[in-house]
C-alpha atoms as a PDB file:
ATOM      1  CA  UNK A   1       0.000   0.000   0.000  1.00  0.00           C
ATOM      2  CA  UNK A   2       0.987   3.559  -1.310  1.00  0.00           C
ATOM      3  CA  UNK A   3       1.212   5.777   1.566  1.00  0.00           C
ATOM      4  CA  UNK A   4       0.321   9.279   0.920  1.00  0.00           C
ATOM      5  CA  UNK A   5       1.364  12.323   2.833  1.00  0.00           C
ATOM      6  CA  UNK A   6       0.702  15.933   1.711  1.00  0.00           C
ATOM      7  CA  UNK A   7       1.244  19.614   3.170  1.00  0.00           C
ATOM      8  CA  UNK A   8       0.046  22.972   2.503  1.00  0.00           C
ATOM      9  CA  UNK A   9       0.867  25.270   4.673  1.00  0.00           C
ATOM     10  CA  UNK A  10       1.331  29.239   4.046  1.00  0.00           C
ATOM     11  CA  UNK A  11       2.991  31.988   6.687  1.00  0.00           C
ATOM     12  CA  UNK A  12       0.959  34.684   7.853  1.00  0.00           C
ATOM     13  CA  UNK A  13       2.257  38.124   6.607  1.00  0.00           C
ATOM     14  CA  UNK A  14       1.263  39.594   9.651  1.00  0.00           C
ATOM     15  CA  UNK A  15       4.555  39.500  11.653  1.00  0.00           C
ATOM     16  CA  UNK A  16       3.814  42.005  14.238  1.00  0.00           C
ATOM     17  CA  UNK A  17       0.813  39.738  15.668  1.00  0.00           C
ATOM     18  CA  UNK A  18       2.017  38.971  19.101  1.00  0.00           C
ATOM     19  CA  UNK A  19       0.266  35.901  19.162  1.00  0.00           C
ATOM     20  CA  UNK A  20       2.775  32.921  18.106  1.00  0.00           C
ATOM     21  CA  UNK A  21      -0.036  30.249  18.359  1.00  0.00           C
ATOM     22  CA  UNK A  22      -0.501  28.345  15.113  1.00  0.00           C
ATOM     23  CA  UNK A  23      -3.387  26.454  13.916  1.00  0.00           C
ATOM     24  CA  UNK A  24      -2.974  23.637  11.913  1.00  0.00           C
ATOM     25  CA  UNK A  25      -5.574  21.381  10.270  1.00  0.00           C
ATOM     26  CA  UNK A  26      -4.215  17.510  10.055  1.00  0.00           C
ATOM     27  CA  UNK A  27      -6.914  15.270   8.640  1.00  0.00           C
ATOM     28  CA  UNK A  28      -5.862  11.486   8.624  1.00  0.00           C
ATOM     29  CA  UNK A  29      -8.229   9.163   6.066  1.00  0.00           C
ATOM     30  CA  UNK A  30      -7.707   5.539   4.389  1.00  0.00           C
ATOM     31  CA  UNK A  31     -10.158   7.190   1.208  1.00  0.00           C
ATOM     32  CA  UNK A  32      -8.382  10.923   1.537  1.00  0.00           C
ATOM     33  CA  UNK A  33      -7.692  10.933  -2.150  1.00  0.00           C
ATOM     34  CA  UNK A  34     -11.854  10.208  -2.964  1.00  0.00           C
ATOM     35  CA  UNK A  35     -13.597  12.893  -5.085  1.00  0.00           C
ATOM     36  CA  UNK A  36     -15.444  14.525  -2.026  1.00  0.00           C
ATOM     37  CA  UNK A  37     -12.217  14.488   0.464  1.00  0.00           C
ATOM     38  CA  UNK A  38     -10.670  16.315  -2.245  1.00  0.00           C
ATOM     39  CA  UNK A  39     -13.230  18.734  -2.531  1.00  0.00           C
ATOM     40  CA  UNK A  40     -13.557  19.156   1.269  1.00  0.00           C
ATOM     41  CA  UNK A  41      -9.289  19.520   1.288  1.00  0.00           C
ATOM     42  CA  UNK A  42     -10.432  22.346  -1.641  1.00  0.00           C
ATOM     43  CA  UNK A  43     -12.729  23.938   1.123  1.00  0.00           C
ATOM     44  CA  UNK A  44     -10.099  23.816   4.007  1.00  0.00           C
ATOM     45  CA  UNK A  45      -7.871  25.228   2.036  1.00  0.00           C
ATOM     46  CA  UNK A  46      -9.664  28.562   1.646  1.00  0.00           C
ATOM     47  CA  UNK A  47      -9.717  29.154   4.902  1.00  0.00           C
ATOM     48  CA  UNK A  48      -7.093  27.408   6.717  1.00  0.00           C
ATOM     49  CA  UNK A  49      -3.006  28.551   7.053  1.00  0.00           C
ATOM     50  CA  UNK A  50      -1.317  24.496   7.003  1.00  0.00           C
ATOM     51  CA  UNK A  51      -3.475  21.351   6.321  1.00  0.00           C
ATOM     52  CA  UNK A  52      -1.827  18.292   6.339  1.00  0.00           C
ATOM     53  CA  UNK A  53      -3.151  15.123   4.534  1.00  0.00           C
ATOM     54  CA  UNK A  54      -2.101  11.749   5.633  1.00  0.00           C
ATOM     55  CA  UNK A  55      -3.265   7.980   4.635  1.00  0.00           C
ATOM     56  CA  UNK A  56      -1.268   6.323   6.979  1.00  0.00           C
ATOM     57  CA  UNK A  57      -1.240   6.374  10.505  1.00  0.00           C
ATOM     58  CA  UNK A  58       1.511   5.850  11.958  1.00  0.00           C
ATOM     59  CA  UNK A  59       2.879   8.454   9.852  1.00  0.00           C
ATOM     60  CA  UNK A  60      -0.025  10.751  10.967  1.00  0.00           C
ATOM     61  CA  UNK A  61       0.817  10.197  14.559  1.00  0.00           C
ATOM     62  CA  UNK A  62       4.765  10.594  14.140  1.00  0.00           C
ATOM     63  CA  UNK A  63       3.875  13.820  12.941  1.00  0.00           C
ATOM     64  CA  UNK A  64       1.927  15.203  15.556  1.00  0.00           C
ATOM     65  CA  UNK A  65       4.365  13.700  18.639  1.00  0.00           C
ATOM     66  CA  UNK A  66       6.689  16.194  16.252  1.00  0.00           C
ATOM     67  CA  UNK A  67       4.565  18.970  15.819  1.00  0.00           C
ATOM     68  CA  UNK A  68       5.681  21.741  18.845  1.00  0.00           C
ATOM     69  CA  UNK A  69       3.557  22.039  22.019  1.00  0.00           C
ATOM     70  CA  UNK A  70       3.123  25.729  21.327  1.00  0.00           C
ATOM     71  CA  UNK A  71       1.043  25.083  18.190  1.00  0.00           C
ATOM     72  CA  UNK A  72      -2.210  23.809  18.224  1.00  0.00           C
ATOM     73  CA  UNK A  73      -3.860  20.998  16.122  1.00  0.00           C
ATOM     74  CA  UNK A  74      -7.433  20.370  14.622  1.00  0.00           C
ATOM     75  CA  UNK A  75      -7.813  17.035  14.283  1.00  0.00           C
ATOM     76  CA  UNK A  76      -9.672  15.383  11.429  1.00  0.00           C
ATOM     77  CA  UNK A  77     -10.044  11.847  11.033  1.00  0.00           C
ATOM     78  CA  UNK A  78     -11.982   8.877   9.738  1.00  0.00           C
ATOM     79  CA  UNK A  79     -13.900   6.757  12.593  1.00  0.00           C
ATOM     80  CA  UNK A  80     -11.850   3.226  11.816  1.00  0.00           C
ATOM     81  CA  UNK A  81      -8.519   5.079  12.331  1.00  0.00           C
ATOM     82  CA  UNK A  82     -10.248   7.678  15.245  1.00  0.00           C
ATOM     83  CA  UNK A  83     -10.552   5.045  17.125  1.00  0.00           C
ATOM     84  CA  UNK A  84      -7.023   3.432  16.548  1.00  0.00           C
ATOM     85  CA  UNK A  85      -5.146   6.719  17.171  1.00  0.00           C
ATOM     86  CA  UNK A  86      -7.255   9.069  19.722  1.00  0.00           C
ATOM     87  CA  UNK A  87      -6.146   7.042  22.474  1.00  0.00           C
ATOM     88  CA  UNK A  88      -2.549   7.279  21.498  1.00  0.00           C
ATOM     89  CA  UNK A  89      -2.119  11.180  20.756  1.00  0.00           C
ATOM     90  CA  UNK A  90      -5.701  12.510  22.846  1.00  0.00           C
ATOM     91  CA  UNK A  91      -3.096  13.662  25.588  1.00  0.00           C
ATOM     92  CA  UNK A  92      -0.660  15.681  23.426  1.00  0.00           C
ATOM     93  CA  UNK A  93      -1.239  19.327  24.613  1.00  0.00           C
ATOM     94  CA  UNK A  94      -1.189  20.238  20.569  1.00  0.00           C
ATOM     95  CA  UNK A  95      -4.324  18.414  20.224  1.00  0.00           C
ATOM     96  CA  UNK A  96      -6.642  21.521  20.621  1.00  0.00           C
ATOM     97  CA  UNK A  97     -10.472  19.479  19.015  1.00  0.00           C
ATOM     98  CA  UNK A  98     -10.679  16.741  17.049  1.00  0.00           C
ATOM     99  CA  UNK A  99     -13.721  15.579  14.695  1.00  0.00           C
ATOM    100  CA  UNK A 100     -14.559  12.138  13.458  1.00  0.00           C
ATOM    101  CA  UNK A 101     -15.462  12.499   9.568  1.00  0.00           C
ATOM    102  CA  UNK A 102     -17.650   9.603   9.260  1.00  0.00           C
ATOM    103  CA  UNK A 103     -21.251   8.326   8.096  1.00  0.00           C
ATOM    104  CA  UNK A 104     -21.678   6.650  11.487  1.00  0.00           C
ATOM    105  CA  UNK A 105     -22.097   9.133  13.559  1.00  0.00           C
ATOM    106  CA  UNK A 106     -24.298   7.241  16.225  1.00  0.00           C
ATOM    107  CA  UNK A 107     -21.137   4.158  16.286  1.00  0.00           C
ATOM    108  CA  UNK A 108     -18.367   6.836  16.828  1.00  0.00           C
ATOM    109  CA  UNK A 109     -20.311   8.719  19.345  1.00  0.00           C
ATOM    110  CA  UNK A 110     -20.658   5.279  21.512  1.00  0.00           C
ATOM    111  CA  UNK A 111     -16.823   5.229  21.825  1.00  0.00           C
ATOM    112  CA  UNK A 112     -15.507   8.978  21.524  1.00  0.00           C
ATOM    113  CA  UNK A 113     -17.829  10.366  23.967  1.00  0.00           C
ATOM    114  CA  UNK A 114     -14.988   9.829  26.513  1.00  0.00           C
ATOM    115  CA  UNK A 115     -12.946  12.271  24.802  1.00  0.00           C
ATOM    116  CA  UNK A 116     -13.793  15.831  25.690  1.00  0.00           C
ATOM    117  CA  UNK A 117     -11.540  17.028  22.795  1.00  0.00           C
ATOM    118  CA  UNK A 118     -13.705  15.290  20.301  1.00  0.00           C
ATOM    119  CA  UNK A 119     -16.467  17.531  18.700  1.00  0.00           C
END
């Protein structure tokens, strides 16, 4: 299996913002190439400084243990790997929310409801 990694990310051109907090979108899917994830990346993209696309998981996870504890993370990710990885990275203090992109909602909600970071 291919694995598939992808970043966008631009700098802010406002460098006298005294705020150094990032925000960075990291959305984790098996299907993250299909014809609506790309037109949902298309959406995210308008709005959103760094999105980072990833199809494998332990990839997806080495990056965030990476990613410094002064930026913050939105989490996006697809219930069969939600449920493999929340409990691995849920305590990393750059996790700011996390949302399960899924059809079934009702399942998800059963398991992630212990999760307060999960929206």
């Amino acid at each position: 299996m291919t694995s598939y990694s992808e970043s966008i990310c631009s700098m802010s051109e406002d460098n006298n913002n005294n705020n150094f907090e990032t925000y960075s979108l990291i959305w984790l899917d098996a299907s993250v190439n299909s014809k609506d994830n790309i037109e949902t990346q298309a959406m995210f993209r308008s709005f959103i400084n760094c999105l980072q696309i990833f199809e494998n998981l332990d990839q997806c996870e080495q990056y965030m243990q990476s990613v410094s504890s002064d930026d913050r993370i939105v989490f996006v990710v697809s219930g069969s790997f939600g449920q493999q990885i929340i409990p691995k990275i849920y305590s990393l203090q750059q996790i700011f929310s996390i949302y399960i992109y899924c059809e079934n909602q009702q399942f998800h909600h059963q398991w992630a409801e212990q999760y307060i970071k999960v929206k």
